[in-house]
Structures are given as structure tokens and as C-alpha cells.
N, C-alpha and C. Protein backbone atom coordinates (compact mmCIF):
# COMPACT_ATOMS: atom_id res chain seq x y z
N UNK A 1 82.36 32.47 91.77
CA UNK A 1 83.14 33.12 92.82
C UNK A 1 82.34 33.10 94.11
N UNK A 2 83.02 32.66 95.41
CA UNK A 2 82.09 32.62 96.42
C UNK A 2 81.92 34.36 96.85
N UNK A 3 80.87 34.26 98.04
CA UNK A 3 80.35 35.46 98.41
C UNK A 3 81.63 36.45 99.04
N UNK A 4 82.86 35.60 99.63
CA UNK A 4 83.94 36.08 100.74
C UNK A 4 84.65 36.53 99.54
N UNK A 5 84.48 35.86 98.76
CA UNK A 5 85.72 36.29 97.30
C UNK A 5 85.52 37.17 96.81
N UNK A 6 84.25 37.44 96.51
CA UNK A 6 83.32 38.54 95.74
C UNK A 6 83.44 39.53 96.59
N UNK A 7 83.80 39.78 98.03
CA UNK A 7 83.49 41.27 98.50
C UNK A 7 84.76 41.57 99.01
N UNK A 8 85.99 40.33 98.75
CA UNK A 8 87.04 40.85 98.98
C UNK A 8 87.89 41.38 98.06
N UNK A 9 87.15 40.78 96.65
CA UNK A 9 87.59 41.65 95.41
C UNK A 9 86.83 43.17 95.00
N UNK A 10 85.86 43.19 95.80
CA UNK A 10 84.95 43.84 95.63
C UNK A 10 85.55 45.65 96.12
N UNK A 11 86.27 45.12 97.99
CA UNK A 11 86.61 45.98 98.56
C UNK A 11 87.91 46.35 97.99
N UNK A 12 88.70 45.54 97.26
CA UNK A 12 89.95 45.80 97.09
C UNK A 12 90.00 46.52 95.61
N UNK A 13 88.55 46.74 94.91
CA UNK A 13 88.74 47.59 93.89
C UNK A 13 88.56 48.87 94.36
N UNK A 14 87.93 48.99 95.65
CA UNK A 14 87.50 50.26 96.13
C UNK A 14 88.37 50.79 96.63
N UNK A 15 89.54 50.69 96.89
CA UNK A 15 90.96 51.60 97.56
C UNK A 15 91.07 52.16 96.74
N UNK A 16 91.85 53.35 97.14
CA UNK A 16 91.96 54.59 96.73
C UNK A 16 93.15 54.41 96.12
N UNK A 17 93.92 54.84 94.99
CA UNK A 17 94.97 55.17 93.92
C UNK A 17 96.21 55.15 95.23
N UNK A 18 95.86 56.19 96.73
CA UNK A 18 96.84 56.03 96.97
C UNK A 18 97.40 54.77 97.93
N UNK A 19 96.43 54.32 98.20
CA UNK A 19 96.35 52.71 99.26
C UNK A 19 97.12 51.82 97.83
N UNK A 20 96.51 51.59 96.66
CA UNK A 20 97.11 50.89 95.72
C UNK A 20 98.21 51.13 95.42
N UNK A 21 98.76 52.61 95.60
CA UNK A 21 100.13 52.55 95.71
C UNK A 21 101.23 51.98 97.00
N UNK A 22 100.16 51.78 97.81
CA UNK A 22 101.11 51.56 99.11
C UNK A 22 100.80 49.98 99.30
N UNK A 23 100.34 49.51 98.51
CA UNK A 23 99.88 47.36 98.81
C UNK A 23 100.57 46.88 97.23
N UNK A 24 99.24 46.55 96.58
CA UNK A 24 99.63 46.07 95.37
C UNK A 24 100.38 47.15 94.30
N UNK A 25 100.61 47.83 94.35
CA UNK A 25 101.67 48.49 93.55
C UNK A 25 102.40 48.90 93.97
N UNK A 26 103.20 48.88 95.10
CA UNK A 26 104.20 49.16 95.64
C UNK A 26 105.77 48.88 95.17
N UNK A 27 105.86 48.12 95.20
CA UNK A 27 106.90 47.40 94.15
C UNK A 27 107.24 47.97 92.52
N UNK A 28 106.06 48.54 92.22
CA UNK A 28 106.26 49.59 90.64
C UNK A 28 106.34 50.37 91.04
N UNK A 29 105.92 51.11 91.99
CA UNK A 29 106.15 52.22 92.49
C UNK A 29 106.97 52.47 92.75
N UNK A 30 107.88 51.96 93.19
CA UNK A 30 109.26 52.16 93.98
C UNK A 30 109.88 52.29 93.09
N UNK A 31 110.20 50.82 92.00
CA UNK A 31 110.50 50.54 90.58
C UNK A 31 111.19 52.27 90.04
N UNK A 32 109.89 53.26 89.98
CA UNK A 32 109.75 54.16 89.07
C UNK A 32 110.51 54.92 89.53
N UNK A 33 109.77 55.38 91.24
CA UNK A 33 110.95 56.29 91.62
C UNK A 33 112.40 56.00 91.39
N UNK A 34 112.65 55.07 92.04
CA UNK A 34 114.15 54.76 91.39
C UNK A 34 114.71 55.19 90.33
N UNK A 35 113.83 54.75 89.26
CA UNK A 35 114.60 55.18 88.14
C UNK A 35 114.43 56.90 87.69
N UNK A 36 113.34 57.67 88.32
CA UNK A 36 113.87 58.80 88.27
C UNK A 36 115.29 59.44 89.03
N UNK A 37 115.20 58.71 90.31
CA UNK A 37 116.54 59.60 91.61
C UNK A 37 117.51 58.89 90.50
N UNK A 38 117.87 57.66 90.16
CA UNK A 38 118.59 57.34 89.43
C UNK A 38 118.97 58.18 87.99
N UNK A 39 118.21 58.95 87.42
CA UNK A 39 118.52 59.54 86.52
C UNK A 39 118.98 60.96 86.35
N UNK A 40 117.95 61.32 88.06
CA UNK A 40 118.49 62.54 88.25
C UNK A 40 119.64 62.40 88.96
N UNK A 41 120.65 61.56 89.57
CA UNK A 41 121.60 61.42 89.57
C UNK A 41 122.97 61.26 88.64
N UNK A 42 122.29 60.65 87.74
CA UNK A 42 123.46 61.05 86.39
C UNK A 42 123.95 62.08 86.08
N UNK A 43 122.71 62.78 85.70
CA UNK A 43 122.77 64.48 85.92
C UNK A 43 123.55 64.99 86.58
N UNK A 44 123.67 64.76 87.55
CA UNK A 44 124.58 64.78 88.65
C UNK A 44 126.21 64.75 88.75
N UNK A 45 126.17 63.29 88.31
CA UNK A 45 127.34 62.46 87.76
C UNK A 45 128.35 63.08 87.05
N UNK A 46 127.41 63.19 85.90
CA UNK A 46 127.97 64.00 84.17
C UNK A 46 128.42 65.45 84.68
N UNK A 47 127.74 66.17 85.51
CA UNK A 47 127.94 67.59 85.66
C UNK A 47 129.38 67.68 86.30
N UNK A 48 129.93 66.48 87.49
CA UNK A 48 130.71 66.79 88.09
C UNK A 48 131.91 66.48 87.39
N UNK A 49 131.79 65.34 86.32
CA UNK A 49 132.29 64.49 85.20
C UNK A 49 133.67 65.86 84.86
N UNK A 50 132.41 66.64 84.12
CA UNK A 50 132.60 68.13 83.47
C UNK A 50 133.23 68.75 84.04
N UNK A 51 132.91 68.83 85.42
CA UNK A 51 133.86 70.29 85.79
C UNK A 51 134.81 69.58 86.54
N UNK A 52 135.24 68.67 87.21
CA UNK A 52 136.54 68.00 87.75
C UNK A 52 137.40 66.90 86.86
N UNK A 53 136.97 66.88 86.20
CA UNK A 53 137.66 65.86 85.08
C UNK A 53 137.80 66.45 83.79
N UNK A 54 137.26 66.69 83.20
CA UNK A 54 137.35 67.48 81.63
C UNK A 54 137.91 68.97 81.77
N UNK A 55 137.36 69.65 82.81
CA UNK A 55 137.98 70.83 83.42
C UNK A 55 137.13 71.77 82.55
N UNK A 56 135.88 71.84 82.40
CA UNK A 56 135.17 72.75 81.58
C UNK A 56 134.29 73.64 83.04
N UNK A 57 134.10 74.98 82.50
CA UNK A 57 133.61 75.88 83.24
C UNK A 57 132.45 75.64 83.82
N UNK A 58 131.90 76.07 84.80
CA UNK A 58 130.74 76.14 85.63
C UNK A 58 129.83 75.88 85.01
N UNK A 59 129.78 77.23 84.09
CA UNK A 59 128.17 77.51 82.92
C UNK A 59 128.38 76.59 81.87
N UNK A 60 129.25 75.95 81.84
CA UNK A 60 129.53 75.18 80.39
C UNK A 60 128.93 73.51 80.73
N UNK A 61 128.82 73.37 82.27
CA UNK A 61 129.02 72.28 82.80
C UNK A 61 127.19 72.00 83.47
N UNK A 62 126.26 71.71 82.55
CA UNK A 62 124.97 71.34 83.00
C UNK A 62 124.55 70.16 82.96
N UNK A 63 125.56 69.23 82.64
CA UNK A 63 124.99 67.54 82.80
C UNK A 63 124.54 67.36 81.54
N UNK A 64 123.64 65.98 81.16
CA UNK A 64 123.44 65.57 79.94
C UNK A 64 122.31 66.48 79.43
N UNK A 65 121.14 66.58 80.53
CA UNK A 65 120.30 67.27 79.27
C UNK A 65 120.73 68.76 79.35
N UNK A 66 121.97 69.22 79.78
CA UNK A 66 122.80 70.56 79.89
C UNK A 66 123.21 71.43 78.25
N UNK A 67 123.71 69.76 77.78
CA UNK A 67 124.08 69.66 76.91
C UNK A 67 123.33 70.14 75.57
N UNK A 68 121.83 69.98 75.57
CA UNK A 68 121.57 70.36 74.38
C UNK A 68 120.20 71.39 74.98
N UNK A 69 119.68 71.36 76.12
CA UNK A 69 118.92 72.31 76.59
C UNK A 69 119.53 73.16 77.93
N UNK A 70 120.93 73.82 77.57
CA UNK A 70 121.50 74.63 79.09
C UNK A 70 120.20 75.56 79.33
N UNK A 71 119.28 76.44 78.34
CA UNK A 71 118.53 77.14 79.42
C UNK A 71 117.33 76.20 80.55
N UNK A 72 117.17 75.05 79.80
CA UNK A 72 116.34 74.42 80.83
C UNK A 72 117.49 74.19 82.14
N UNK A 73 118.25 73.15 82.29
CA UNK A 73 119.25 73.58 83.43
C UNK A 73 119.33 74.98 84.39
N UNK A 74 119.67 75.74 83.37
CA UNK A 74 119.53 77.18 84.50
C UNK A 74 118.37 77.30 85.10
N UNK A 75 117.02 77.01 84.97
CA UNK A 75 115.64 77.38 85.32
C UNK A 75 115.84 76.75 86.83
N UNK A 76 115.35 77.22 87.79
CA UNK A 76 115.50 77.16 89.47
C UNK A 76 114.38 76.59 89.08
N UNK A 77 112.86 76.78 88.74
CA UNK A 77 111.60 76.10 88.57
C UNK A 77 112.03 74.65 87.96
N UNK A 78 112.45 74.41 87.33
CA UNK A 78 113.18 72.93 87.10
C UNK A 78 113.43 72.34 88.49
N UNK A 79 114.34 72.90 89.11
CA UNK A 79 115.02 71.81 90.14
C UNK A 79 114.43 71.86 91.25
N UNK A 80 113.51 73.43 91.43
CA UNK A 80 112.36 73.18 92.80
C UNK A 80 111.45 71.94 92.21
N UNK A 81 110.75 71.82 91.19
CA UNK A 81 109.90 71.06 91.01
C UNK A 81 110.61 69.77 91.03
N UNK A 82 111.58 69.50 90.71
CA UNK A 82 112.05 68.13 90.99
C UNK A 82 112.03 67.64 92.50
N UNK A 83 113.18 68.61 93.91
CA UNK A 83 113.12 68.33 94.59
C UNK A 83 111.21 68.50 95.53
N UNK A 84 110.13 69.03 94.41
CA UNK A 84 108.86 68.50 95.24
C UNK A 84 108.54 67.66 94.62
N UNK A 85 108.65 67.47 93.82
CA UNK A 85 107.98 65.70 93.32
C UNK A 85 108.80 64.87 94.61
N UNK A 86 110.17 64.50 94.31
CA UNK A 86 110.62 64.05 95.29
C UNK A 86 110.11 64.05 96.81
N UNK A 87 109.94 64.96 97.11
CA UNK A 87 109.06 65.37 99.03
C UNK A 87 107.98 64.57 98.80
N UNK A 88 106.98 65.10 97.70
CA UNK A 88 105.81 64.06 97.43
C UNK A 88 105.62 62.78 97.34
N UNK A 89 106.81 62.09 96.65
CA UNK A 89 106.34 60.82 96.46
C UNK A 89 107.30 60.07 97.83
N UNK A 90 107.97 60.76 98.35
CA UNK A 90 108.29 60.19 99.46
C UNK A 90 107.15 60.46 100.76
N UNK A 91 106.67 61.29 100.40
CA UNK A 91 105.78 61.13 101.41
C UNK A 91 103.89 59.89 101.09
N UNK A 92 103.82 59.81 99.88
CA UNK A 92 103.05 59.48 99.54
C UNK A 92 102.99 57.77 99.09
N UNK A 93 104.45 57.47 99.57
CA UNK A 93 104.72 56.17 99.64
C UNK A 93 104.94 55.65 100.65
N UNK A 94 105.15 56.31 101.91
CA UNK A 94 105.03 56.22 103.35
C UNK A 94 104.91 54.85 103.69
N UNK A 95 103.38 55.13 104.30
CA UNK A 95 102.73 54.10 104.50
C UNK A 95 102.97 52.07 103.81
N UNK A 96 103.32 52.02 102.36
CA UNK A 96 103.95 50.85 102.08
C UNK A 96 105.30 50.31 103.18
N UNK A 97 105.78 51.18 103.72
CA UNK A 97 106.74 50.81 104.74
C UNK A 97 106.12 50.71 105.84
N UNK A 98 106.95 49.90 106.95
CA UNK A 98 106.96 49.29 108.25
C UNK A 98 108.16 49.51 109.00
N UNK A 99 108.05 49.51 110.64
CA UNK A 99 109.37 48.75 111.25
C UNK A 99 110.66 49.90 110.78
N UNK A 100 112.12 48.94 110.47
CA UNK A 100 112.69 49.52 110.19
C UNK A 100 112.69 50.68 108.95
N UNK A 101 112.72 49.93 108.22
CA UNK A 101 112.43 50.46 106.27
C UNK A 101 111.67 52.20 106.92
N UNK A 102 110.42 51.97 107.71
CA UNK A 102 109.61 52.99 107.85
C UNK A 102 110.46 53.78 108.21
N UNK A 103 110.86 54.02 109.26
CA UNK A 103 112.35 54.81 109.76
C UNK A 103 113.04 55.17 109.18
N UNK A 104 113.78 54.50 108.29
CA UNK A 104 114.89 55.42 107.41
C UNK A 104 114.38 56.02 106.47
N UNK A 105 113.05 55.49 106.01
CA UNK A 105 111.96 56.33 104.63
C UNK A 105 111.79 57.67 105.22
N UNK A 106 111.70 57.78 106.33
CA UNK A 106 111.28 59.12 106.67
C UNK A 106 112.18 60.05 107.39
N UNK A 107 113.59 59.45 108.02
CA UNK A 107 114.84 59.93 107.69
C UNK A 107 114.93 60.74 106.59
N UNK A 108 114.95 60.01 104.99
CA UNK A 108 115.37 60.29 104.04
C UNK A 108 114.17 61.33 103.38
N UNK A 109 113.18 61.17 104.19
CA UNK A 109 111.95 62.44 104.12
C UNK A 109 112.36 63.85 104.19
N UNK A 110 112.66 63.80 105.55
CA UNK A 110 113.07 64.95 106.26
C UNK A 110 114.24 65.80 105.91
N UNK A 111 115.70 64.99 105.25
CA UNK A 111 115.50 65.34 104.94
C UNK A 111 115.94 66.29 103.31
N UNK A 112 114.97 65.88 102.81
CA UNK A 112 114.67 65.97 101.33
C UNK A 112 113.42 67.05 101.41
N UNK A 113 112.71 66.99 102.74
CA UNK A 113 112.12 68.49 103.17
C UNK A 113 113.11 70.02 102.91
N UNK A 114 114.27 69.44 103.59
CA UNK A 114 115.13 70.33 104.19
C UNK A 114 115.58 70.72 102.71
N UNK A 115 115.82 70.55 102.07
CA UNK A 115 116.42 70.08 100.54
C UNK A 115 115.34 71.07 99.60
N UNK A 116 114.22 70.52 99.68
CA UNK A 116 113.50 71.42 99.23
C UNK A 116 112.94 72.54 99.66
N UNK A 117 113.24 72.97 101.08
CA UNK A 117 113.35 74.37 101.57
C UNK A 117 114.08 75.24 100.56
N UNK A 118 115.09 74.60 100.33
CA UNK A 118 116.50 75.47 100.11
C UNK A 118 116.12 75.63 98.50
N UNK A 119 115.92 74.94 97.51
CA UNK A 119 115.42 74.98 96.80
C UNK A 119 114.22 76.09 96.77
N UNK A 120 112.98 76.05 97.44
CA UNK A 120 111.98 76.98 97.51
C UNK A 120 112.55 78.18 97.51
N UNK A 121 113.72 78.61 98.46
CA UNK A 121 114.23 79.94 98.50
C UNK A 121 115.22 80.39 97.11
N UNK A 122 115.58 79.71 96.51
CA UNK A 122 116.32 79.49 95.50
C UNK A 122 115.15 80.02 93.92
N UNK A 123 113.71 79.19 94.29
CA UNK A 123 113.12 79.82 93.12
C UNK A 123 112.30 80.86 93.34
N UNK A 124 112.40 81.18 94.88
CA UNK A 124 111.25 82.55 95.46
C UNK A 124 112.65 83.80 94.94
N UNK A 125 113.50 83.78 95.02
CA UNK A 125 114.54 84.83 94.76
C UNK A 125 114.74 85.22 93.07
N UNK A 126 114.35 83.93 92.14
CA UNK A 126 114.25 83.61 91.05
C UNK A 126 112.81 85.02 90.33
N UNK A 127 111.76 83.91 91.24
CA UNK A 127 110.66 85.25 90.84
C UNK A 127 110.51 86.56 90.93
N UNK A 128 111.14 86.93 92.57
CA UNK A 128 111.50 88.05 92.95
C UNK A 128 112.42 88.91 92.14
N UNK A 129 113.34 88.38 91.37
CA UNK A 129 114.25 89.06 90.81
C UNK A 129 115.48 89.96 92.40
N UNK A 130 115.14 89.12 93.52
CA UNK A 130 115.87 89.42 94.34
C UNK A 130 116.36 88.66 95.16
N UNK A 131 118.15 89.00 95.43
CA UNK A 131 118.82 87.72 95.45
C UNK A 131 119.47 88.05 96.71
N UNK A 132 119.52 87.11 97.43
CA UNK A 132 119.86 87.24 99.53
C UNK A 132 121.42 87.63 99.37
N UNK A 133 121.78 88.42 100.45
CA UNK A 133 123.16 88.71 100.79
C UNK A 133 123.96 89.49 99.64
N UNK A 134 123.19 90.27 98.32
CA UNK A 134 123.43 91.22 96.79
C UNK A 134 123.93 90.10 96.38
N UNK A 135 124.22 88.73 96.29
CA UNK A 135 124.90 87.95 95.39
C UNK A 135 124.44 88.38 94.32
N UNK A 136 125.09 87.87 92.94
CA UNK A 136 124.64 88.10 91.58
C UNK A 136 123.46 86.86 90.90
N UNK A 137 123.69 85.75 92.09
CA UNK A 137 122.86 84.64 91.61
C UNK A 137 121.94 84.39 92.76
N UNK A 138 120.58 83.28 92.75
CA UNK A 138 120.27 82.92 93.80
C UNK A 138 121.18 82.38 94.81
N UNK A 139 121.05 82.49 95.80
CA UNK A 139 121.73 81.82 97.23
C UNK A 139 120.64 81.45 98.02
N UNK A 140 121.15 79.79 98.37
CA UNK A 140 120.73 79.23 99.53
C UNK A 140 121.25 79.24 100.75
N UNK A 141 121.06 79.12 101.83
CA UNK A 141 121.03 79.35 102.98
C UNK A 141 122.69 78.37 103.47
N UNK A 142 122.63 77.15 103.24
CA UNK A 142 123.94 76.51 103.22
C UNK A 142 125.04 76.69 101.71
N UNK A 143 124.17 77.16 100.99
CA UNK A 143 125.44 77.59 99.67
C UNK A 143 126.20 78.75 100.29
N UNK A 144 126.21 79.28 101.52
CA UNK A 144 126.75 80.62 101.98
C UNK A 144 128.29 79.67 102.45
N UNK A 145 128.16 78.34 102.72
CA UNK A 145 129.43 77.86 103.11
C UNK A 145 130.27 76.88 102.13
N UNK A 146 128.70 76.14 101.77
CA UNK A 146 129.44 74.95 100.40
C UNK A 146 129.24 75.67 98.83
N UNK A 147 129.76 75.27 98.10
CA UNK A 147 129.55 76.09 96.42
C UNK A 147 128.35 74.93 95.95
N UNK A 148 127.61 75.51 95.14
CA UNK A 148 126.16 75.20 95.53
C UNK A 148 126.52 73.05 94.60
N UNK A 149 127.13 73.40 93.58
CA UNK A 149 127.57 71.94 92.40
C UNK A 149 127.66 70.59 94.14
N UNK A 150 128.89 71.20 95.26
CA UNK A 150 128.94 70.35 95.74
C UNK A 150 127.93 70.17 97.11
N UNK A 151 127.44 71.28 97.30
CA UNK A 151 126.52 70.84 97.69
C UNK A 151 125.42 70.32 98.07
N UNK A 152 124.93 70.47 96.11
CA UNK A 152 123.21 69.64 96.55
C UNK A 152 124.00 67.87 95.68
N UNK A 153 125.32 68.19 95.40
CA UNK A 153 125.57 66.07 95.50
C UNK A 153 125.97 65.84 97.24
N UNK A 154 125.99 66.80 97.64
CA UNK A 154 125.64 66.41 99.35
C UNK A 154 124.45 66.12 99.76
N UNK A 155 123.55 66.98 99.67
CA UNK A 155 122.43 66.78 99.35
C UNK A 155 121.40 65.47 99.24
N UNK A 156 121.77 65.49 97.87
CA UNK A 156 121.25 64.01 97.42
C UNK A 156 122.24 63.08 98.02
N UNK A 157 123.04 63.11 98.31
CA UNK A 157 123.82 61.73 98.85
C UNK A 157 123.01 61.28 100.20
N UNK A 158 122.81 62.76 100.69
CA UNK A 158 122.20 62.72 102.31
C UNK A 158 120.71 61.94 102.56
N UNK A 159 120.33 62.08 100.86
CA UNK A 159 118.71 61.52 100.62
C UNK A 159 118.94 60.18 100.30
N UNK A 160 119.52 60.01 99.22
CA UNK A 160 119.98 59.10 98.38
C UNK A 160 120.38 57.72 99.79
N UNK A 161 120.93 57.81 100.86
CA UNK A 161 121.76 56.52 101.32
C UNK A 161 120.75 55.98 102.30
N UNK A 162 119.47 57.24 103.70
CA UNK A 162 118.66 56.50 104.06
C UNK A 162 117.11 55.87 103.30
N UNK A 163 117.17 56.25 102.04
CA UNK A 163 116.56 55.67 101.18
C UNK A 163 116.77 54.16 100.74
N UNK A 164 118.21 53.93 100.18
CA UNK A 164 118.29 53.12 99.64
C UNK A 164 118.46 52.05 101.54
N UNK A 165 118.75 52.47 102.46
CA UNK A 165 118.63 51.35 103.53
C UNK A 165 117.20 51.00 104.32
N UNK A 166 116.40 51.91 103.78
CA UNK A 166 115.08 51.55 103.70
C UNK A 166 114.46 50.78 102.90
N UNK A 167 114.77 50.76 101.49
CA UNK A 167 114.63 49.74 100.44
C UNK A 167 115.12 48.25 101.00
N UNK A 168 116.02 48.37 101.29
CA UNK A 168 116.86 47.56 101.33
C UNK A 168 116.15 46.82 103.16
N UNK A 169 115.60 46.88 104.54
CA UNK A 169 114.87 46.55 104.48
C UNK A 169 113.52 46.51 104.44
N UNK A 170 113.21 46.94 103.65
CA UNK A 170 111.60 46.83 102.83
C UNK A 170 111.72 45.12 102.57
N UNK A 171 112.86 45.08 101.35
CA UNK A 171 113.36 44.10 100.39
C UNK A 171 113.43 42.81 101.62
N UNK A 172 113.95 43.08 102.35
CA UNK A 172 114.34 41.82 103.36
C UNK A 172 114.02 41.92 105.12
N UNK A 173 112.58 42.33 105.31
CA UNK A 173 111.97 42.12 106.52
C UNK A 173 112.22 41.52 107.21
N UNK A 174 112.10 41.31 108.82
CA UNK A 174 111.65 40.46 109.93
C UNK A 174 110.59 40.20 109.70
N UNK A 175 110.53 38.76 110.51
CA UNK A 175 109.12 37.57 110.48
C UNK A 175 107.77 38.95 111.26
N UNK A 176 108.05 39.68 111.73
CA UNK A 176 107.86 40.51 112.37
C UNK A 176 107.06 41.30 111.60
N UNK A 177 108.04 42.31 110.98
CA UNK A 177 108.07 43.73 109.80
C UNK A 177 106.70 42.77 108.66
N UNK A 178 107.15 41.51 108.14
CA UNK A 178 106.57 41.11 106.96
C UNK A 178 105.24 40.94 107.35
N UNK A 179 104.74 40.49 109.25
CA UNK A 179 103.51 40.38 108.95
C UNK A 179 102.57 41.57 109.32
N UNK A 180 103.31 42.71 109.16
CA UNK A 180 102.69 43.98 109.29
C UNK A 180 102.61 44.57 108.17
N UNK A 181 103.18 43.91 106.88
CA UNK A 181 103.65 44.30 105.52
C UNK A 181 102.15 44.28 104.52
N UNK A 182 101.85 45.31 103.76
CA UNK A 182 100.72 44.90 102.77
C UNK A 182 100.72 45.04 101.83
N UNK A 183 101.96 44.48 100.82
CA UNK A 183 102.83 44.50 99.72
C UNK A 183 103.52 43.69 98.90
N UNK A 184 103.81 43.61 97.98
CA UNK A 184 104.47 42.24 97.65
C UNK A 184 106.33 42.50 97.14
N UNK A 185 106.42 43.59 98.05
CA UNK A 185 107.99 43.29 98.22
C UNK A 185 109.09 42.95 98.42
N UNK A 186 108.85 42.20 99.04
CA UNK A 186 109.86 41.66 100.15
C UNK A 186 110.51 40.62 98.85
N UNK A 187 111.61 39.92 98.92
CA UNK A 187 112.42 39.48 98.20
C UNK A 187 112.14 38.04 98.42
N UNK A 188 112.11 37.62 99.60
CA UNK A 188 112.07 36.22 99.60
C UNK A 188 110.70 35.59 100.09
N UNK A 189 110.40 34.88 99.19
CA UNK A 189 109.13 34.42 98.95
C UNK A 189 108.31 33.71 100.11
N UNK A 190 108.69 33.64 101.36
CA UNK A 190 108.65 33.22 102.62
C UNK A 190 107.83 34.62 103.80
N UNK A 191 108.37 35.85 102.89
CA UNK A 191 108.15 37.03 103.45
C UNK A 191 106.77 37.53 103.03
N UNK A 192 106.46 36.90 101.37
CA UNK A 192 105.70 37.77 100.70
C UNK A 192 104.48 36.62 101.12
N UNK A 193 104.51 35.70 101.38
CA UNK A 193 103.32 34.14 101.86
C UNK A 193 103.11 35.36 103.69
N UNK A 194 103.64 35.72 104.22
CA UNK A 194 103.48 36.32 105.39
C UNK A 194 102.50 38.01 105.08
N UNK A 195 102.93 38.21 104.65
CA UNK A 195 102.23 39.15 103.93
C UNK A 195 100.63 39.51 103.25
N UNK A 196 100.79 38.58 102.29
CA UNK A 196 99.74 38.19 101.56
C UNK A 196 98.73 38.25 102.18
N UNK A 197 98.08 37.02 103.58
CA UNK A 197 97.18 37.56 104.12
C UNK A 197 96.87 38.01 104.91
N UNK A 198 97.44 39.48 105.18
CA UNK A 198 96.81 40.07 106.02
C UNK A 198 96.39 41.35 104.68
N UNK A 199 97.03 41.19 103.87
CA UNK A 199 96.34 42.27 102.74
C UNK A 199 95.02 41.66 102.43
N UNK A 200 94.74 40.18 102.43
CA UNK A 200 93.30 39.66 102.03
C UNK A 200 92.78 40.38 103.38
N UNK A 201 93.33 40.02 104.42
CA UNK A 201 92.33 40.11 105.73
C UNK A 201 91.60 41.55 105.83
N UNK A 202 92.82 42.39 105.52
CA UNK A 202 92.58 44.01 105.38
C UNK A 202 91.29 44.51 104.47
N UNK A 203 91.42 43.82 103.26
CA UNK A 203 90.99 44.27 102.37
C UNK A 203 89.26 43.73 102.56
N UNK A 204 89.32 42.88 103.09
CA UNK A 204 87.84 41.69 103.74
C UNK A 204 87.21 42.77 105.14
């Protein structure tokens, strides 16, 4: 191995877990998230499935894993911790974006911030054993206008669409975006040759 090879492999073992998530693993990374928003969307799906189509009650109506664990469903610590993983790994995947993609990633940041505000107040009322405005249940701050089922698939829809147009271009850059890119995402193999070295150059 020459000496340039040796310290560019050298430096590129030395990035940090989260730089490796934002170059060479970016693409699994994304991969993963996906398939969680994707699953926690089913959830989603199935719940509304239930109560507008089958016509089964509120409490009866918790989605698939509703079905055989409803007290996990009811737990507010469940769905705060979901919507912060979510804040987290959107924020912690940042940086793999550029250009446009960068923009709507952090659109879909903000807000999924906002999202998990509402949530936070949802499981601070939980611990408290005290619930805003005497409702009988937690209340969020916009559940005072929408009923809460349709509002966090508002919610996620609101996360869910500048996400996926950030993916989307991530996936298909400008000659531009790609050579600011340090990833191997991009879709067409013209993008990812543009790419490539400036992650050697970076990493050198």
C-alpha cells in the first residue's frame, strides 16, 4: 500500500461513528430510518383502518402492536421516546445532506421538533398525574382544536413529505449538490464518481 493510501485509510478509520454516519454509511442509515417512520406509520395506518373502517372504538383501536400489547400503546413514554429518537436521528444525519435535500431535511426537522414538544407536554402531564385545561386525559396544545388520532397523522404527514423530498434529492443531485456530496447516495452512478473524491480528498 503506498504511503498516500496508508494515511488516507488511516484517517478515514479515525472518523467518528458520527461522520461515518454522514459519508460511508449514509445510505444504511437512511435505509434504517426509513424502515422505522415506515413502520411507525403502519401503526398509524392500522389504527385509522380501525376506527374509520371497521368502526371499532377509540380504546379498542391501538394499531398492530395495539393489538396484543394495548397497555404499551397507552404509555405517552412510548410515543415521546419515539418522536425523540426521531428529532435525533434527524438531526444527527444532517450533515450527509447538501444544497437542496439539506433544506427540506431540516424543514422536516423543525418540524418534528415541534412534534416532539407536544409530545414532551403530553408525557410531563403523564408523570405529573396533571392534566392541562381538567381534561380527563393528557392534552396537547393543538389537540385543543384537532382530536389527537387525527392529528399526530397530521403530524407525521407534515414530517413524513419534506423528508421524503429531501431523500429524493439526496437520491438525484446537481453536478453541483454531488460535488459537495460525501456519500454514496446518489442514484446515478455519474453522481456517486463526483462524489467519491472529494470524500478521498477530505479524508487525506
Amino acid at each position: 500500500m503506498s504511503s498516500s493510501a496508508a494515511a488516507c485509510s488511516l484517517t478515514h478509520n479515525d472518523e467518528s461513528f458520527v461522520q461515518k454516519l454522514n459519508g460511508q454509511w449514509h445510505k444504511y442509515a437512511l435505509w434504517t430510518y426509513t424502515a422505522v417512520v415506515l413502520a411507525h406509520w403502519g401503526e398509524h395506518f392500522v389504527q385509522a383502518v380501525q376506527i374509520y373502517v371497521l368502526g371499532w372504538s377509540l380504546p379498542e383501536s391501538g394499531g398492530i402492536l395495539g393489538l396484543w400489547y394495548p397497555w404499551l400503546i397507552k404509555s405517552e413514554a412510548l410515543h415521546y421516546g419515539y418522536a425523540l429518537v426521531m428529532l435525533v436521528a434527524f438531526w444527527t444525519l444532517r450533515s450527509g445532506f447538501v444544497g437542496r435535500s439539506y433544506t427540506w431535511w431540516m424543514i422536516a426537522f423543525w418540524i418534528q421538533f415541534w412534534h416532539h414538544i407536544e409530545h414532551g407536554l403530553l408525557q410531563s402531564q403523564a408523570l405529573l398525574h396533571y392534566n392541562l385545561f381538567g381534561n380527563p386525559v393528557p392534552m396537547s396544545i393543538a389537540q385543543l382544536l384537532i382530536p389527537r388520532v387525527e392529528l399526530h397523522l397530521f403530524y407525521n404527514t407534515a414530517v413524513t413529505i419534506p423528508m421524503v423530498v429531501a431523500m429524493f434529492y439526496h437520491m438525484f443531485p446537481t453536478p453541483e449538490e454531488a460535488a459537495q456530496s460525501h456519500c454514496g447516495c446518489a442514484w446515478h452512478a455519474a453522481a456517486r464518481s463526483v462524489a467519491t473524491p472529494r470524500a478521498t480528498a477530505t479524508a487525506v
